[in-house]
C-alpha atoms as a PDB file:
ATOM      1  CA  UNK A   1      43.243 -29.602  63.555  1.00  0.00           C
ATOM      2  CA  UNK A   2      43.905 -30.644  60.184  1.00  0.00           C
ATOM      3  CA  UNK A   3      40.124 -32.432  59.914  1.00  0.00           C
ATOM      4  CA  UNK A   4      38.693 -28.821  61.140  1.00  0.00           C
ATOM      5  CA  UNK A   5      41.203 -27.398  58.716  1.00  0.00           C
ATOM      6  CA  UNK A   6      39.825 -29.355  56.063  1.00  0.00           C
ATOM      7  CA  UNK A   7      35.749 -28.804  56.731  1.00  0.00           C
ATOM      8  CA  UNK A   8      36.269 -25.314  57.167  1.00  0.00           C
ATOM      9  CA  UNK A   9      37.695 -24.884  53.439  1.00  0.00           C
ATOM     10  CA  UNK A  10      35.090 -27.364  52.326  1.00  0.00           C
ATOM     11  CA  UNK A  11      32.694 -24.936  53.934  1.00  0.00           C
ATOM     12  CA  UNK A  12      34.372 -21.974  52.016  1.00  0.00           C
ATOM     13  CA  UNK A  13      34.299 -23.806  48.718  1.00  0.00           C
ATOM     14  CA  UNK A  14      30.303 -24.529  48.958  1.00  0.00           C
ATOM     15  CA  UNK A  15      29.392 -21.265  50.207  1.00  0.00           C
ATOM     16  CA  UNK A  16      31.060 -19.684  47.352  1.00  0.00           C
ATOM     17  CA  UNK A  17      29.277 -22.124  44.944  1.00  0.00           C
ATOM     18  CA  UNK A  18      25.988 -21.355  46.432  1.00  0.00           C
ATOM     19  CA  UNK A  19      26.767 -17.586  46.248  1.00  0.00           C
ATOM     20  CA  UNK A  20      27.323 -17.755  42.377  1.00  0.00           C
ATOM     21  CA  UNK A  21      24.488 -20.292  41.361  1.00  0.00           C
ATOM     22  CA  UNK A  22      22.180 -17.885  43.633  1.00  0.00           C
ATOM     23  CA  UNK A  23      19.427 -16.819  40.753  1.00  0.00           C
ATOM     24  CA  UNK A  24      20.186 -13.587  39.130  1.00  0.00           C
ATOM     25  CA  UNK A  25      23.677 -13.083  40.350  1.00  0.00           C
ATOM     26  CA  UNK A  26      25.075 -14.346  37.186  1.00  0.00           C
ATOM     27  CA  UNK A  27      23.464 -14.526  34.690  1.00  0.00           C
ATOM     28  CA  UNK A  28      24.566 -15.723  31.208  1.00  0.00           C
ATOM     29  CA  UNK A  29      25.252 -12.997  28.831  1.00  0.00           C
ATOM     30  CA  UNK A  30      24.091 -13.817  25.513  1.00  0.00           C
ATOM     31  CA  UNK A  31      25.636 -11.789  22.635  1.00  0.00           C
ATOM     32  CA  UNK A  32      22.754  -9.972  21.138  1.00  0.00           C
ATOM     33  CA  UNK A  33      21.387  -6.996  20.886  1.00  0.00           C
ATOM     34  CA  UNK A  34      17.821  -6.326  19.495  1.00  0.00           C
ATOM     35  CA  UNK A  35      17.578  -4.407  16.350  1.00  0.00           C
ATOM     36  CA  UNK A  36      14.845  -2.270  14.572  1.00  0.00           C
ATOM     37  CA  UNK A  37      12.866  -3.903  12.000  1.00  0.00           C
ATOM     38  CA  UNK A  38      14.097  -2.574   8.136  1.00  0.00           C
ATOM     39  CA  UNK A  39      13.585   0.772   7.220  1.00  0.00           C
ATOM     40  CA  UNK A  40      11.509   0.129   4.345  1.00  0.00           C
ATOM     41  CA  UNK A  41       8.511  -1.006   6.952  1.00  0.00           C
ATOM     42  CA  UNK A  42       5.192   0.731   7.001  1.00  0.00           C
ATOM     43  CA  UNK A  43       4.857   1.506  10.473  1.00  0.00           C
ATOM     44  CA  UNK A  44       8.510   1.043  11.404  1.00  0.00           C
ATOM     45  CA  UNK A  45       7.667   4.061  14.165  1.00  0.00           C
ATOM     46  CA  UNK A  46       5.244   5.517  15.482  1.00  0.00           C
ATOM     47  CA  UNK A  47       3.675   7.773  17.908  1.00  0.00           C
ATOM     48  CA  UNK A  48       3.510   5.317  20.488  1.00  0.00           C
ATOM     49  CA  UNK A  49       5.006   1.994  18.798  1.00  0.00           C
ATOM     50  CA  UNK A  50       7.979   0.848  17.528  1.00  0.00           C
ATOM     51  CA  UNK A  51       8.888  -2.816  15.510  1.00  0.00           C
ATOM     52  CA  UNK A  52      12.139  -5.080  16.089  1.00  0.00           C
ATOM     53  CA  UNK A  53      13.270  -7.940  14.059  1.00  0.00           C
ATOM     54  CA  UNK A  54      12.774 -11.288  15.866  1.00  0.00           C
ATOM     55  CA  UNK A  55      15.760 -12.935  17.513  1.00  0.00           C
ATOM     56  CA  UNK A  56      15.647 -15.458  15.501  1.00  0.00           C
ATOM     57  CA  UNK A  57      17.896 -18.822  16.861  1.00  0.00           C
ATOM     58  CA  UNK A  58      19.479 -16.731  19.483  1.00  0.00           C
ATOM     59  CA  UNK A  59      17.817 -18.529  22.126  1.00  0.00           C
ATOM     60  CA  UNK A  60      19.593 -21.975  20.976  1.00  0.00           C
ATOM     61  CA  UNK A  61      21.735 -22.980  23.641  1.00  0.00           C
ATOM     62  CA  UNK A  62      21.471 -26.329  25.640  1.00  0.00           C
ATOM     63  CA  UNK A  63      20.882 -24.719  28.831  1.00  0.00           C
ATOM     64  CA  UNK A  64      17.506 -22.805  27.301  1.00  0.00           C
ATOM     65  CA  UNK A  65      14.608 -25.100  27.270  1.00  0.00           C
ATOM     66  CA  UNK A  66      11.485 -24.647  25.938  1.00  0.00           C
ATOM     67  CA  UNK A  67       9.634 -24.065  28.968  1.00  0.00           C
ATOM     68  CA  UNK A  68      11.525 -21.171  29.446  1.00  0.00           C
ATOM     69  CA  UNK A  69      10.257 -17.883  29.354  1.00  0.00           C
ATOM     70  CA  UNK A  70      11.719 -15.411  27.055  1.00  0.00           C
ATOM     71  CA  UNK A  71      10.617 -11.637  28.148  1.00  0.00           C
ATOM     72  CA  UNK A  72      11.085  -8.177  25.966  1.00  0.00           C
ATOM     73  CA  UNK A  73      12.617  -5.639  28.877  1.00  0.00           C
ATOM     74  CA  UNK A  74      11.855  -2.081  28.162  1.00  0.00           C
ATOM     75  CA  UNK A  75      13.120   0.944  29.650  1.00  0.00           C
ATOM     76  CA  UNK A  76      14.090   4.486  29.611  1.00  0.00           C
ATOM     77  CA  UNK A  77      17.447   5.022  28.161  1.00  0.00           C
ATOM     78  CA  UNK A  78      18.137   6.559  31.177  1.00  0.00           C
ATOM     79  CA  UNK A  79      17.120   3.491  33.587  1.00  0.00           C
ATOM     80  CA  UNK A  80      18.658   0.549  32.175  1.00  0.00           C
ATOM     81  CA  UNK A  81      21.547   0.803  34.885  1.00  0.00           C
ATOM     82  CA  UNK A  82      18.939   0.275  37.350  1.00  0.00           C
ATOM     83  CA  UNK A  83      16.901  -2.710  36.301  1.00  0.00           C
ATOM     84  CA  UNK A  84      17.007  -5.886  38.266  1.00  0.00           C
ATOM     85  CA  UNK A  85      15.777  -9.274  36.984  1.00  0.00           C
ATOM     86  CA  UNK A  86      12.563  -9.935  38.793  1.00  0.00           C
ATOM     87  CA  UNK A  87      13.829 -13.039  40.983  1.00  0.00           C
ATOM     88  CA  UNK A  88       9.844 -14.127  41.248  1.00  0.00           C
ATOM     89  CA  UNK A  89       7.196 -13.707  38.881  1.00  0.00           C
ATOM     90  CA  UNK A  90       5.166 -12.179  41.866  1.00  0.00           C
ATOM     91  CA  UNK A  91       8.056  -9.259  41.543  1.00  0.00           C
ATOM     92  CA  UNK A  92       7.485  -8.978  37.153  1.00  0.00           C
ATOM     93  CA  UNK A  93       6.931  -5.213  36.557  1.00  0.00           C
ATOM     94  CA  UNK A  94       4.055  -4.306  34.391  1.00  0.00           C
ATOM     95  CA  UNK A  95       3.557  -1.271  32.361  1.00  0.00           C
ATOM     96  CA  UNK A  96       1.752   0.751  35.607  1.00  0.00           C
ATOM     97  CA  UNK A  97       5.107   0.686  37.170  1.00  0.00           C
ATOM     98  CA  UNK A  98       6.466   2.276  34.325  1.00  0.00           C
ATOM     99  CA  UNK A  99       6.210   5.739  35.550  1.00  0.00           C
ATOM    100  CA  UNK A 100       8.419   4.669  39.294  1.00  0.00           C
ATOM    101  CA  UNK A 101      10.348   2.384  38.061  1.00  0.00           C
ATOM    102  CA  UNK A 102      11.802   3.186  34.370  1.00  0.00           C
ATOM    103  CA  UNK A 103      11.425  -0.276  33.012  1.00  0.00           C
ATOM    104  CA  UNK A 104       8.979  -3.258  32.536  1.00  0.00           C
ATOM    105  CA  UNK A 105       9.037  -6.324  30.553  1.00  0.00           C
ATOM    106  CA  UNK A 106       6.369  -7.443  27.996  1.00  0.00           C
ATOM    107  CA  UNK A 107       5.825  -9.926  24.985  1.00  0.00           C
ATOM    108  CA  UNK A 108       6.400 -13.089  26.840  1.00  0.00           C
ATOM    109  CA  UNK A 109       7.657 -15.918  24.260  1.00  0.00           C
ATOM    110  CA  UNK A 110       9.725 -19.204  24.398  1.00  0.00           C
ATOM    111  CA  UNK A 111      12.377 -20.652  22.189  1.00  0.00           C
ATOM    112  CA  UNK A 112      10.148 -22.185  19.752  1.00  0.00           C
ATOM    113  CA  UNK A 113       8.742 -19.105  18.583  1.00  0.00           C
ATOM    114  CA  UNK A 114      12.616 -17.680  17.366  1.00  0.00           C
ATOM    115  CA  UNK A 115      13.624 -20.678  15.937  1.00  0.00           C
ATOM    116  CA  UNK A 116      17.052 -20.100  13.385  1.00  0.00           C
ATOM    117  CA  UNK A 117      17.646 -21.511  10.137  1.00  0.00           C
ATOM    118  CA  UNK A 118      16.127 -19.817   6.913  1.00  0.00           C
ATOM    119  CA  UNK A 119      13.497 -17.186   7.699  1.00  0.00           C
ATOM    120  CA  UNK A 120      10.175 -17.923   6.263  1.00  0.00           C
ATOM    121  CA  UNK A 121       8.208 -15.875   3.738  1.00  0.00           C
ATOM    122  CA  UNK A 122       5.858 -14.419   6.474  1.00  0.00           C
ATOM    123  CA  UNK A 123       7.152 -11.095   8.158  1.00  0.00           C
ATOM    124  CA  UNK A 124       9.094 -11.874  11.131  1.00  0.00           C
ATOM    125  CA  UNK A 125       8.444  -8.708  13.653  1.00  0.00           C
ATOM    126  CA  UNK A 126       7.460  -7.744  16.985  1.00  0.00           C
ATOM    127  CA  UNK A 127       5.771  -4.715  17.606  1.00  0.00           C
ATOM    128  CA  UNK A 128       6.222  -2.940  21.036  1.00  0.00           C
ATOM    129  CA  UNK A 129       3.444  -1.162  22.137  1.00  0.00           C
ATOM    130  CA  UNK A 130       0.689  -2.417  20.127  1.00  0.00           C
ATOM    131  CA  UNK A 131      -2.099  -3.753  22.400  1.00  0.00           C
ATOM    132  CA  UNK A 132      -4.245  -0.965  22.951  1.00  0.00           C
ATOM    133  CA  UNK A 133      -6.586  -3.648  24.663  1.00  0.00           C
ATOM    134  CA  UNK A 134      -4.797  -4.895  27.671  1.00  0.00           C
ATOM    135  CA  UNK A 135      -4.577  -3.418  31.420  1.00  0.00           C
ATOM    136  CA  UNK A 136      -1.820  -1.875  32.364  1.00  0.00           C
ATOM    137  CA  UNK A 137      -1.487  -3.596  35.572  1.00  0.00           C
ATOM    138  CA  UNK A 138      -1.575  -6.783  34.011  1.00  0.00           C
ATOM    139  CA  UNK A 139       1.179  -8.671  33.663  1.00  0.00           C
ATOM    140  CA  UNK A 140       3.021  -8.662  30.287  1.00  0.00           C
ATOM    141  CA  UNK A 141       0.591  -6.602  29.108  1.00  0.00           C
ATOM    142  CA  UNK A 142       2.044  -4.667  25.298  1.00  0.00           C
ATOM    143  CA  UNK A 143       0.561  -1.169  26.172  1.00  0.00           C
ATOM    144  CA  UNK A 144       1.471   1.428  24.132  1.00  0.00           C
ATOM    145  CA  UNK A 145       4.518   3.599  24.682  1.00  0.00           C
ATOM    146  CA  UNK A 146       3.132   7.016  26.681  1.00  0.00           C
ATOM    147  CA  UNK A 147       6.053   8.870  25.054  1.00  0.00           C
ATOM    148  CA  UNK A 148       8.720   9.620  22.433  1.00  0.00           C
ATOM    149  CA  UNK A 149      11.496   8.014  24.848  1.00  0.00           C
ATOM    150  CA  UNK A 150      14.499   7.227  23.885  1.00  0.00           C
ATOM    151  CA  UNK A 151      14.095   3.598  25.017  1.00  0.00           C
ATOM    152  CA  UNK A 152      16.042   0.879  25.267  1.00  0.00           C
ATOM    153  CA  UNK A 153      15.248  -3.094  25.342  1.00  0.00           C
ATOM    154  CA  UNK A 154      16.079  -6.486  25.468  1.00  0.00           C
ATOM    155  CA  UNK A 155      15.612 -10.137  26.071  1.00  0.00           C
ATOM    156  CA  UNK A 156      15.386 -11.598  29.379  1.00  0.00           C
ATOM    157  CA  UNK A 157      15.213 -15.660  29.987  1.00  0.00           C
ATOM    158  CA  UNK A 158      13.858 -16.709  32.973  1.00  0.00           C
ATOM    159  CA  UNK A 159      12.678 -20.555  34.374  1.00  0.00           C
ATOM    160  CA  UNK A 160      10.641 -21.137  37.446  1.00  0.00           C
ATOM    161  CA  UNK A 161      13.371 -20.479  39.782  1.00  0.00           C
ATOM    162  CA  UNK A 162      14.279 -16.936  38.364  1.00  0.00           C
ATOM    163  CA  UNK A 163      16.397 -15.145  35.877  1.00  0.00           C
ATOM    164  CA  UNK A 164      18.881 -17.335  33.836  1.00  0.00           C
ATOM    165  CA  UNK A 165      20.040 -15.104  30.915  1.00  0.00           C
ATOM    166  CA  UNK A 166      20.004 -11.845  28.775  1.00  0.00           C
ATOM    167  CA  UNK A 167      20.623 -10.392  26.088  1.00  0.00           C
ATOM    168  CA  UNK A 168      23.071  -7.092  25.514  1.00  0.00           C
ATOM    169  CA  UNK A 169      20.676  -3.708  25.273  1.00  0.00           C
ATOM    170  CA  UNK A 170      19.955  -1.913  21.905  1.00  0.00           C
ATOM    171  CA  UNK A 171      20.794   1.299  21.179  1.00  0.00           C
ATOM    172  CA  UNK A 172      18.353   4.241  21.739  1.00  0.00           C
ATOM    173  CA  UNK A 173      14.991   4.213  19.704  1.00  0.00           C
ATOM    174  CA  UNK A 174      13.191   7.327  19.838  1.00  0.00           C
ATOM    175  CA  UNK A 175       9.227   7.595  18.522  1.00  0.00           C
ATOM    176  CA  UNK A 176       8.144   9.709  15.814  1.00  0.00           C
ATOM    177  CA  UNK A 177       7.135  13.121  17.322  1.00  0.00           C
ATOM    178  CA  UNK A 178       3.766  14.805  16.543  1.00  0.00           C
ATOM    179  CA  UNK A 179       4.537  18.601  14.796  1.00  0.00           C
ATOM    180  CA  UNK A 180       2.829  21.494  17.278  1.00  0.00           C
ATOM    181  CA  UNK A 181       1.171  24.419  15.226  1.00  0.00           C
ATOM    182  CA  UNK A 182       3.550  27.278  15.905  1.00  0.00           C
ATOM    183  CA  UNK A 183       2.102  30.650  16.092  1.00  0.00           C
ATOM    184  CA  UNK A 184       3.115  33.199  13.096  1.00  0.00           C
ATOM    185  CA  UNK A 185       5.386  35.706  14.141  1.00  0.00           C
ATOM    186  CA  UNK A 186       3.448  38.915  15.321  1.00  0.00           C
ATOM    187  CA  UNK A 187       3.355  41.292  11.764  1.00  0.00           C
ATOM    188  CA  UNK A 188       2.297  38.031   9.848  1.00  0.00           C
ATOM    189  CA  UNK A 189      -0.540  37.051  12.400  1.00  0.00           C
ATOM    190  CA  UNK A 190      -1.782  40.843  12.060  1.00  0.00           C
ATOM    191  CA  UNK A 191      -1.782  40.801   8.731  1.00  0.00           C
ATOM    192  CA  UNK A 192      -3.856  37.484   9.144  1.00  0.00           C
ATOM    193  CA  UNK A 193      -6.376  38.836  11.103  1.00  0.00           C
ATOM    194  CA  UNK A 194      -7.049  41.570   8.538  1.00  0.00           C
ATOM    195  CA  UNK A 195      -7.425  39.280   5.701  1.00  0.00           C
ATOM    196  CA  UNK A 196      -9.670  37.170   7.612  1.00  0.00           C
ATOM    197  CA  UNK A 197     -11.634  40.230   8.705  1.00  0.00           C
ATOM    198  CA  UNK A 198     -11.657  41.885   5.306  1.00  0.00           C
ATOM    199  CA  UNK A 199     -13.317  38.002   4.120  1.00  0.00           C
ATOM    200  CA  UNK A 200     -15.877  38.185   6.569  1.00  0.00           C
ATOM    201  CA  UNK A 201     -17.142  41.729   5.776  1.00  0.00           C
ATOM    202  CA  UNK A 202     -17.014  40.947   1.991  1.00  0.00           C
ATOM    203  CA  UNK A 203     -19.093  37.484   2.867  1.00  0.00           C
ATOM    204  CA  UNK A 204     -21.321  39.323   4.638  1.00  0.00           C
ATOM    205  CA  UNK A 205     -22.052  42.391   1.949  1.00  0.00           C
ATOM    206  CA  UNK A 206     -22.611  39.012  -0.857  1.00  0.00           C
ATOM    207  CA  UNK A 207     -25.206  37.320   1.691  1.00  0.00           C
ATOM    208  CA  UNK A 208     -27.459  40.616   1.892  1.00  0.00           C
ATOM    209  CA  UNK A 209     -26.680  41.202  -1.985  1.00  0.00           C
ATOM    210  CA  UNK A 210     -28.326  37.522  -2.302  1.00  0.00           C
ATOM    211  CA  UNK A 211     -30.887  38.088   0.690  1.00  0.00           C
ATOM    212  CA  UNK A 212     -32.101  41.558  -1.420  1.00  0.00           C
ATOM    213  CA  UNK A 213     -32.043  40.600  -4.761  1.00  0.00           C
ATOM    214  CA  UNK A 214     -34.379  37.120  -3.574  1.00  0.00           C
ATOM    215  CA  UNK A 215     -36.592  40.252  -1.822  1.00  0.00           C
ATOM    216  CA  UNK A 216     -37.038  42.002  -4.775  1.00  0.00           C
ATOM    217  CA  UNK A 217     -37.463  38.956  -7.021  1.00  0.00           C
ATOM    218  CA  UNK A 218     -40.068  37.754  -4.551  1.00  0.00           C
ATOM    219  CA  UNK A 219     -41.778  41.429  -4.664  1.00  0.00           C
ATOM    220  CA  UNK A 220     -41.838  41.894  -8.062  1.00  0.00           C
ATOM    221  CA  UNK A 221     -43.390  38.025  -9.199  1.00  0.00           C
ATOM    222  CA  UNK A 222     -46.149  38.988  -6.526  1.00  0.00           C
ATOM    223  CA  UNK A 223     -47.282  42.161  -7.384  1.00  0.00           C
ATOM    224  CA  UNK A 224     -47.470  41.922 -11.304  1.00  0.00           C
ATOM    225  CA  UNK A 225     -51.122  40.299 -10.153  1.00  0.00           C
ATOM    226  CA  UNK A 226     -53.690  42.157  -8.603  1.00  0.00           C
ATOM    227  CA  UNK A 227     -55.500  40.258  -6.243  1.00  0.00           C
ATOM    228  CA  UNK A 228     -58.970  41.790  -4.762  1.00  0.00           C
ATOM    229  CA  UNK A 229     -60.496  41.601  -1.379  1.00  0.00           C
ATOM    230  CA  UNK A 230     -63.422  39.922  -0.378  1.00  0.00           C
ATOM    231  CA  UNK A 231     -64.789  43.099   0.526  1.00  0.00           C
ATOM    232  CA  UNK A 232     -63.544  45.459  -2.889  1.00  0.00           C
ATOM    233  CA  UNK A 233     -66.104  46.480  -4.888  1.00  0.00           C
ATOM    234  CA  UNK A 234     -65.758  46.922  -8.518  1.00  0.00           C
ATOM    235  CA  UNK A 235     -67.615  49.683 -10.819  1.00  0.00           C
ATOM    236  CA  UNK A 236     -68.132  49.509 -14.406  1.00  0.00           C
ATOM    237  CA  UNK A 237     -69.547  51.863 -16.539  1.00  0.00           C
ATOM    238  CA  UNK A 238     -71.554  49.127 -18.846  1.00  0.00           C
ATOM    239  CA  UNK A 239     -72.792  45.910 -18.826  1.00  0.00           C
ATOM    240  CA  UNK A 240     -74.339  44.162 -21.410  1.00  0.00           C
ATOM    241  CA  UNK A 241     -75.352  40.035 -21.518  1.00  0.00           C
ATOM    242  CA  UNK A 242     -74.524  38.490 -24.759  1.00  0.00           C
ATOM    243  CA  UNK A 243     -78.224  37.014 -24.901  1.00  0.00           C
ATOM    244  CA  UNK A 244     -79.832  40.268 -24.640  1.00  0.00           C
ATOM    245  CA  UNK A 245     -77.222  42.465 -26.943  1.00  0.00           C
ATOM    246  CA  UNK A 246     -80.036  43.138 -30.276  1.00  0.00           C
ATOM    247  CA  UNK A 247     -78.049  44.705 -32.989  1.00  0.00           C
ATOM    248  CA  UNK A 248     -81.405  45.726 -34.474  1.00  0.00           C
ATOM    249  CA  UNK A 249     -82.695  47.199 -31.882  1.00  0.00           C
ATOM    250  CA  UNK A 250     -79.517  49.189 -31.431  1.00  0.00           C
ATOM    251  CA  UNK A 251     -79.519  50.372 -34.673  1.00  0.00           C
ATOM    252  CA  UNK A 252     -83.489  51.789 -34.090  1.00  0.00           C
ATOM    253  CA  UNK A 253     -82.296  53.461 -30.836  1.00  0.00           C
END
């Protein structure tokens, strides 16, 4: 009784080990949070992007190799409470699910790309959303955001036999907006429409002012000179040739 005793907590003990080194049921919190690149960035946000700083030597632990896969998880504000690490990479959402599911991950790095120490002099970013190229349905694909948001992301490590660790989520980010053209209030858009109408009749009384005065122009070059007919005949009274005028013989006459 005692031996069964014994095997039967053994049993107990390596179930519950199994049950907590099952992939993605605990996962190693790492104590991050990814911010927003400085405000003095061109292009800090946009209509469908947004820029975070690296996380630069956050990724330094013993258990993170290289080979590891770092992911960017992003998400509706709204959704982060129901994303699940993608236990294969068969499962990986990609931007198409975006619209279902809330969330998908993107910008697939490793450790040696967020190394710490001293930051270089080169500008150490990572834009969301800025591959206008890629499908959405494939995987890891940086499409760009289809709306304002908010959103929310973070860092996801995963090795060959699933999810391993993650960082905490950022605070909301919300795009930059594009201003719609509000119509004028009702007297002001009436008194529009009679400026624009009072425009168009005075444009109109300057283009047959113009259109006349080239008329008359026209009319008056072309009929300073006469021009005959083939057919006019002309009548004059005399006609004298200059080898047969005789002042002599006029003067006898």
């Amino acid at each position: 009784m005692r031996l069964r005793g014994g095997q039967s907590s053994l049993l107990m003990a390596l179930l519950l080990l199994l049950t907590c080194l099952h992939p993605g049921m605990s996962l190693e919190r790492i104590s991050y949070a990814p911010q927003l690149s400085s405000a003095t960035l061109a292009g800090r946000l946009t209509q469908s992007t947004f820029t975070l700083e690296q996380p630069r030597g956050q990724f330094s632990h013993l258990n993170i190799s290289d080979f590891d896969a770092i992911w960017l998880v992003l998400a509706h504000s709204n959704a982060t409470q129901n994303f699940t690490a993608p236990q294969r990479v068969e499962d990986t959402p990609v931007p198409a699910n975006f619209p279902q599911r809330g969330y998908y991950v993107t910008l697939r790095a490793n450790r040696a790309l967020y190394p710490g120490g001293q930051p270089s002099n080169q500008l150490q970013v990572l834009r969301v959303g800025n591959d206008t190229r890629c499908s959405p349905m494939t995987r890891g694909c940086n499409h760009p955001l289809p709306g304002p948001g908010p959103y929310r992301v973070k860092f996801l490590v995963v090795r060959d036999r699933g999810p391993m660790a993650e960082t905490e989520w950022s605070s909301e980010t919300l795009l930059q907006q594009a201003e719609a053209l509000q119509a004028a209030p009702g007297p002001q858009s009436t008194g529009t429409v009679a400026i624009i109408a009072i425009l168009s009749v005075l444009l109109a009384i300057l283009l047959t002012a113009l259109l006349t005065l080239l008329i008359y122009t026209c009319y008056d070059t072309c009929g300073s000179t006469s021009i005959s007919g083939p057919g006019e005949l002309v009548c004059m009274r005399r006609y004298n040739t200059h080898h047969m005028f005789s002042p002599s013989a006029d003067r006898g006459s």
